[in-house]
N, C-alpha and C. Protein backbone atom coordinates (compact mmCIF):
# COMPACT_ATOMS: atom_id res chain seq x y z
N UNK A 1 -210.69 -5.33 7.44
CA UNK A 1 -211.41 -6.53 7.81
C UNK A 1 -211.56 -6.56 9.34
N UNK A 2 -212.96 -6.94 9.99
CA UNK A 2 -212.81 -6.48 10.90
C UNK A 2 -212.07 -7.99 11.68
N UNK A 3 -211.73 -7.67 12.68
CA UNK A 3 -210.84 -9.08 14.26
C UNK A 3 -211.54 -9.83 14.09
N UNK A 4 -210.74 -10.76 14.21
CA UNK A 4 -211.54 -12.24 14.53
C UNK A 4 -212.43 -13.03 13.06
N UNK A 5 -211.97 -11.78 11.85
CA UNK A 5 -212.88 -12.31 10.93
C UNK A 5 -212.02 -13.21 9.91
N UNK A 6 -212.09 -14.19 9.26
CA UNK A 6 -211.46 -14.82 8.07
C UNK A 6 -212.00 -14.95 6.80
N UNK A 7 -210.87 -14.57 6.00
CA UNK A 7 -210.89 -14.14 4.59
C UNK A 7 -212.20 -15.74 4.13
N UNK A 8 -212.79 -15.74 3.09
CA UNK A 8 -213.31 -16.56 2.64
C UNK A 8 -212.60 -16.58 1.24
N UNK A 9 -211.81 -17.83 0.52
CA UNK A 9 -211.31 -18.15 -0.28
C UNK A 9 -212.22 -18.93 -1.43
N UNK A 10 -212.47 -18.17 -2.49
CA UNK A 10 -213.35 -18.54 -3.68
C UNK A 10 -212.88 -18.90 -4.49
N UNK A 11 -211.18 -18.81 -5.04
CA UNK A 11 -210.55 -19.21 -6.04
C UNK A 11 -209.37 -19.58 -5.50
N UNK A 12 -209.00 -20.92 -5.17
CA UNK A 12 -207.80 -21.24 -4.40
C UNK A 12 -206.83 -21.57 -6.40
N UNK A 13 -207.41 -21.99 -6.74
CA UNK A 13 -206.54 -22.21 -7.76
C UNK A 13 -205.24 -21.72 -8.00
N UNK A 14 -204.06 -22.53 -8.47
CA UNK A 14 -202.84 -21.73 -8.46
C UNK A 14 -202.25 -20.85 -7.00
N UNK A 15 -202.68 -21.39 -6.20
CA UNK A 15 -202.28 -20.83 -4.81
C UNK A 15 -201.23 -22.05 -4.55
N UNK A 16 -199.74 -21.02 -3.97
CA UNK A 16 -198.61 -22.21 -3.51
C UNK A 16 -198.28 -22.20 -2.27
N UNK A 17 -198.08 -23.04 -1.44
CA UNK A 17 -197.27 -23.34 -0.14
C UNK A 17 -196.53 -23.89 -0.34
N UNK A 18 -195.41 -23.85 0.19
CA UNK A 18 -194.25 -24.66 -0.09
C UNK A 18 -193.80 -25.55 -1.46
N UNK A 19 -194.18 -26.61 -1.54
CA UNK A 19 -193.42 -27.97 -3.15
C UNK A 19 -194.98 -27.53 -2.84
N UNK A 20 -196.12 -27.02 -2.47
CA UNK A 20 -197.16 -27.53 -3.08
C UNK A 20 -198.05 -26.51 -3.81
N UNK A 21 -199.33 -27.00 -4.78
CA UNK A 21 -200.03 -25.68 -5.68
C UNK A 21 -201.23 -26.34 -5.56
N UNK A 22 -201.94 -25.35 -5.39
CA UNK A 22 -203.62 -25.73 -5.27
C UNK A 22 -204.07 -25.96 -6.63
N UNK A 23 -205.18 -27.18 -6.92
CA UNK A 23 -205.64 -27.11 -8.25
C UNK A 23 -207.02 -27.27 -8.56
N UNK A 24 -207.62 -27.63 -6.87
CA UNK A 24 -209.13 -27.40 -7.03
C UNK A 24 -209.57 -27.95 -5.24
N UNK A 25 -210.97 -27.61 -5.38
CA UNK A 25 -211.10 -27.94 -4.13
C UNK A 25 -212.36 -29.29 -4.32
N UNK A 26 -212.60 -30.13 -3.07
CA UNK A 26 -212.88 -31.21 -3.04
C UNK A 26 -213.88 -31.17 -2.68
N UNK A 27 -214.57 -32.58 -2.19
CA UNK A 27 -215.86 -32.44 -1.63
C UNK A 27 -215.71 -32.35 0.26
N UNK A 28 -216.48 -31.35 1.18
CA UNK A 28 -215.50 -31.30 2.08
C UNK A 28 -216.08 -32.52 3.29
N UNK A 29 -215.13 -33.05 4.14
CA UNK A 29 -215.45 -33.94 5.34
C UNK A 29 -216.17 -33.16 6.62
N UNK A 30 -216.71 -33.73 7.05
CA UNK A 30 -217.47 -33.18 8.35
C UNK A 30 -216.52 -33.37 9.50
N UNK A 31 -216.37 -32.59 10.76
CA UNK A 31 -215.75 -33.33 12.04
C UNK A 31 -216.86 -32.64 13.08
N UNK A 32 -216.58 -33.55 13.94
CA UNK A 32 -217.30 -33.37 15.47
C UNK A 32 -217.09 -32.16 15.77
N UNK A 33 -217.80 -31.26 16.45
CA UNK A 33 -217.22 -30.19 17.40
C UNK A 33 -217.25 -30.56 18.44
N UNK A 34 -218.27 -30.91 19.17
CA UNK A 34 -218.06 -30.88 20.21
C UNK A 34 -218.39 -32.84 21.15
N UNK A 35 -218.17 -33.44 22.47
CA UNK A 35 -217.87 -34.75 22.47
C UNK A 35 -219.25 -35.24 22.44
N UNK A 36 -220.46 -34.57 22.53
CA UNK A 36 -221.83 -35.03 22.17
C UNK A 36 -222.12 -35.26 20.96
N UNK A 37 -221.37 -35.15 19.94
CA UNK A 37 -221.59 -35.62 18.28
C UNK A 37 -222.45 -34.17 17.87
N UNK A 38 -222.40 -33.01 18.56
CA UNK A 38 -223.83 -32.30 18.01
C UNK A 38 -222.59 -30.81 17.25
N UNK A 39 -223.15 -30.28 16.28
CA UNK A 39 -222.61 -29.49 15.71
C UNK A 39 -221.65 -29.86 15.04
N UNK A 40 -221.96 -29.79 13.73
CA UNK A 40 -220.94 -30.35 12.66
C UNK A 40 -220.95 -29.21 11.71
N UNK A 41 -219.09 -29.60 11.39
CA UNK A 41 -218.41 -28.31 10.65
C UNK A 41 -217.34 -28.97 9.63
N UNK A 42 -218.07 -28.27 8.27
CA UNK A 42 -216.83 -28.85 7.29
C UNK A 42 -216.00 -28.09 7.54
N UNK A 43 -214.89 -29.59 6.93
CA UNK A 43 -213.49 -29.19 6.96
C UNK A 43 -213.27 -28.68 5.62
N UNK A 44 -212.91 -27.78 4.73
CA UNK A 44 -213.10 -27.36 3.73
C UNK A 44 -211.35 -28.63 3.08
N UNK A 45 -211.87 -29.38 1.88
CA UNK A 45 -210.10 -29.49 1.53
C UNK A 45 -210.26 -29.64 0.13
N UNK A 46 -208.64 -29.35 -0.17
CA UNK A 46 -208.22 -29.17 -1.95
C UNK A 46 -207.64 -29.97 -2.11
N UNK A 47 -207.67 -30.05 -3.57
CA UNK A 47 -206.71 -31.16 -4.37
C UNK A 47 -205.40 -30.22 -4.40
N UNK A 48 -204.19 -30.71 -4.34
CA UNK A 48 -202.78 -30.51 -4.69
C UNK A 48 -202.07 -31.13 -5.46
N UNK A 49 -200.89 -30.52 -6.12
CA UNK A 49 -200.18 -31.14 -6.75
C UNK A 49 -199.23 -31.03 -5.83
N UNK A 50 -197.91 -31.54 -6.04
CA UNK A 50 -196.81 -31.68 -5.18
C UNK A 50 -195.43 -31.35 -6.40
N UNK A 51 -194.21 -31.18 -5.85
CA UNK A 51 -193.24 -30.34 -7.09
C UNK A 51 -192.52 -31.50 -7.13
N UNK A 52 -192.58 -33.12 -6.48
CA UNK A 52 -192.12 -34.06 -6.91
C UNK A 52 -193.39 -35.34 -7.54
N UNK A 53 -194.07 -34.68 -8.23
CA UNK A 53 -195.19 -35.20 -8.98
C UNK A 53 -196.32 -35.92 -8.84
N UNK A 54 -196.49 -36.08 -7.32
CA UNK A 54 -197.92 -36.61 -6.98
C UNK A 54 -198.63 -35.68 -6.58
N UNK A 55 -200.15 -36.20 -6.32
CA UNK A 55 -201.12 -35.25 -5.52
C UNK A 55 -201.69 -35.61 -4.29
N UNK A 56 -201.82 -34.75 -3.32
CA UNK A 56 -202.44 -34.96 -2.31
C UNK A 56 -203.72 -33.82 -2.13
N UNK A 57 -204.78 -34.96 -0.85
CA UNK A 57 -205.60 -34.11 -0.99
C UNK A 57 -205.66 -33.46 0.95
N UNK A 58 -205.16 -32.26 1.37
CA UNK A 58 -205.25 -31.62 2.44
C UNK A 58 -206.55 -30.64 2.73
N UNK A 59 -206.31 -30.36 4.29
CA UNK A 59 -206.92 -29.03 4.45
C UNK A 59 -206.85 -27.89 3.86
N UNK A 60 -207.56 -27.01 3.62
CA UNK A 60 -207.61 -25.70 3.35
C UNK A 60 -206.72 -24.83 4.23
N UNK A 61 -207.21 -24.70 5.60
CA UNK A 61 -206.44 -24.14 6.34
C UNK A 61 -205.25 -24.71 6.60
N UNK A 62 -204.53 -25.74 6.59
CA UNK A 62 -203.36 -26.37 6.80
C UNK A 62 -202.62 -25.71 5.58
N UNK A 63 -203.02 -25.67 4.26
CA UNK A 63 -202.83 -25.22 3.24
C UNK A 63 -202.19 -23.55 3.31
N UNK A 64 -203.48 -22.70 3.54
CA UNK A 64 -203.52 -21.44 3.88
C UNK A 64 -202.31 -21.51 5.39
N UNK A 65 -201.80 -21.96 6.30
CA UNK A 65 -201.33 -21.56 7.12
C UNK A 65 -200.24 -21.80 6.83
N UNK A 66 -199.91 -22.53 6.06
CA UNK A 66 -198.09 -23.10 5.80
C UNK A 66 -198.10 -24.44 6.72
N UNK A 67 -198.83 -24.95 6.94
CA UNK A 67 -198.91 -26.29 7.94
C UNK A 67 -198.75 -27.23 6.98
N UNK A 68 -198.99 -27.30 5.88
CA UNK A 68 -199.44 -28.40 4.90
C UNK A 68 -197.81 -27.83 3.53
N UNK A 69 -196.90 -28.53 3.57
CA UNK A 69 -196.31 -27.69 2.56
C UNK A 69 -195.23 -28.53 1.38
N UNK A 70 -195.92 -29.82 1.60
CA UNK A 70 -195.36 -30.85 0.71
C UNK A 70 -196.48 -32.12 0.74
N UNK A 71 -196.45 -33.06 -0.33
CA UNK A 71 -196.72 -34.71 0.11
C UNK A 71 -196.82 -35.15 1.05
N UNK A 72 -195.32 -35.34 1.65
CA UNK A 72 -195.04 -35.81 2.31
C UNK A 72 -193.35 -36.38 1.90
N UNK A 73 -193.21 -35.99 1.08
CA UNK A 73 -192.16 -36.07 0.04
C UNK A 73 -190.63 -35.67 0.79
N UNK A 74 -191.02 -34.57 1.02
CA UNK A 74 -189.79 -33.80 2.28
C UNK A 74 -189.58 -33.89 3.44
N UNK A 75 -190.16 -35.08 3.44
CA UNK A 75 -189.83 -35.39 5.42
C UNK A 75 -188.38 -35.96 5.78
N UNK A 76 -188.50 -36.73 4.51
CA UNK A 76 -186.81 -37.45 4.83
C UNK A 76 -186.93 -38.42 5.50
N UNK A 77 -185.73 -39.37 6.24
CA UNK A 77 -185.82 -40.21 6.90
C UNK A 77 -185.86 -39.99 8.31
N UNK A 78 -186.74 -40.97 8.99
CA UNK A 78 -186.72 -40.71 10.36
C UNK A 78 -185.58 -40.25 11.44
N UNK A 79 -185.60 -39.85 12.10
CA UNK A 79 -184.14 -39.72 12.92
C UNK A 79 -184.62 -39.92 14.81
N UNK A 80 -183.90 -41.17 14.93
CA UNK A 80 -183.68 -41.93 16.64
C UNK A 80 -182.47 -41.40 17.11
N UNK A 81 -182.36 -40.10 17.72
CA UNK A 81 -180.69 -39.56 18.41
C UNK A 81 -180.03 -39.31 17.38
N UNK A 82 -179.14 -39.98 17.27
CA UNK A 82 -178.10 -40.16 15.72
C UNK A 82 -178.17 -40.64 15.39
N UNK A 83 -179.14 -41.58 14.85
CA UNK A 83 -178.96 -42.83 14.20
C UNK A 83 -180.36 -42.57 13.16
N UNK A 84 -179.99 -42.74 11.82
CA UNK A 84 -181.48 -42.60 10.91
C UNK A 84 -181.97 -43.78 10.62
N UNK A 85 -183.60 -43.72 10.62
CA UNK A 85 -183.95 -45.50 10.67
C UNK A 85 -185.14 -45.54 9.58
C-alpha cells in the first residue's frame, strides 16, 4: 500500500476494539475543514455494541485507532488528587 494511503473499510461488521464490536455503519456527519465553512468532509461513524450492553454510536477512525474502546462504561469514577468524586 503505498505512504500516506488509508485502507478503505467496506465491511466493518464484527470488528472489535476494546468492550466494543462494530455492527453497522450510520449515516455520516459533516465537519468544517477549514474556519471559512468551505470544504466539507464526512466523518464516517458506526453503530456499536458495548460488552456491558448498550450501544453507542462513534467514529470510524476513533474506532479503527483504539481511541474509541468502550461506552463510556469504563471510565470509572472521577479522580481530584486522592479523593474520588
Amino acid at each position: 500500500m503505498p505512504r500516506g494511503r488509508q485502507r478503505v473499510y467496506t465491511d466493518i461488521q464484527g470488528l472489535a476494539s476494546g468492550r466494543l464490536v462494530a455492527l453497522d455503519e450510520v449515516d455520516p456527519q459533516y465537519r468544517v475543514i477549514n474556519d471559512a465553512g468551505e470544504g466539507r468532509a464526512p466523518d464516517r461513524r458506526i453503530r456499536c455494541s458495548c460488552a456491558c450492553g448498550k450501544e453507542a454510536i462513534i467514529r470510524l477512525n476513533d474506532f479503527l485507532q483504539g481511541k474509541s474502546r468502550s461506552c463510556g462504561c469504563a471510565k470509572g469514577p472521577k479522580r481530584l488528587g486522592n479523593a474520588c468524586v
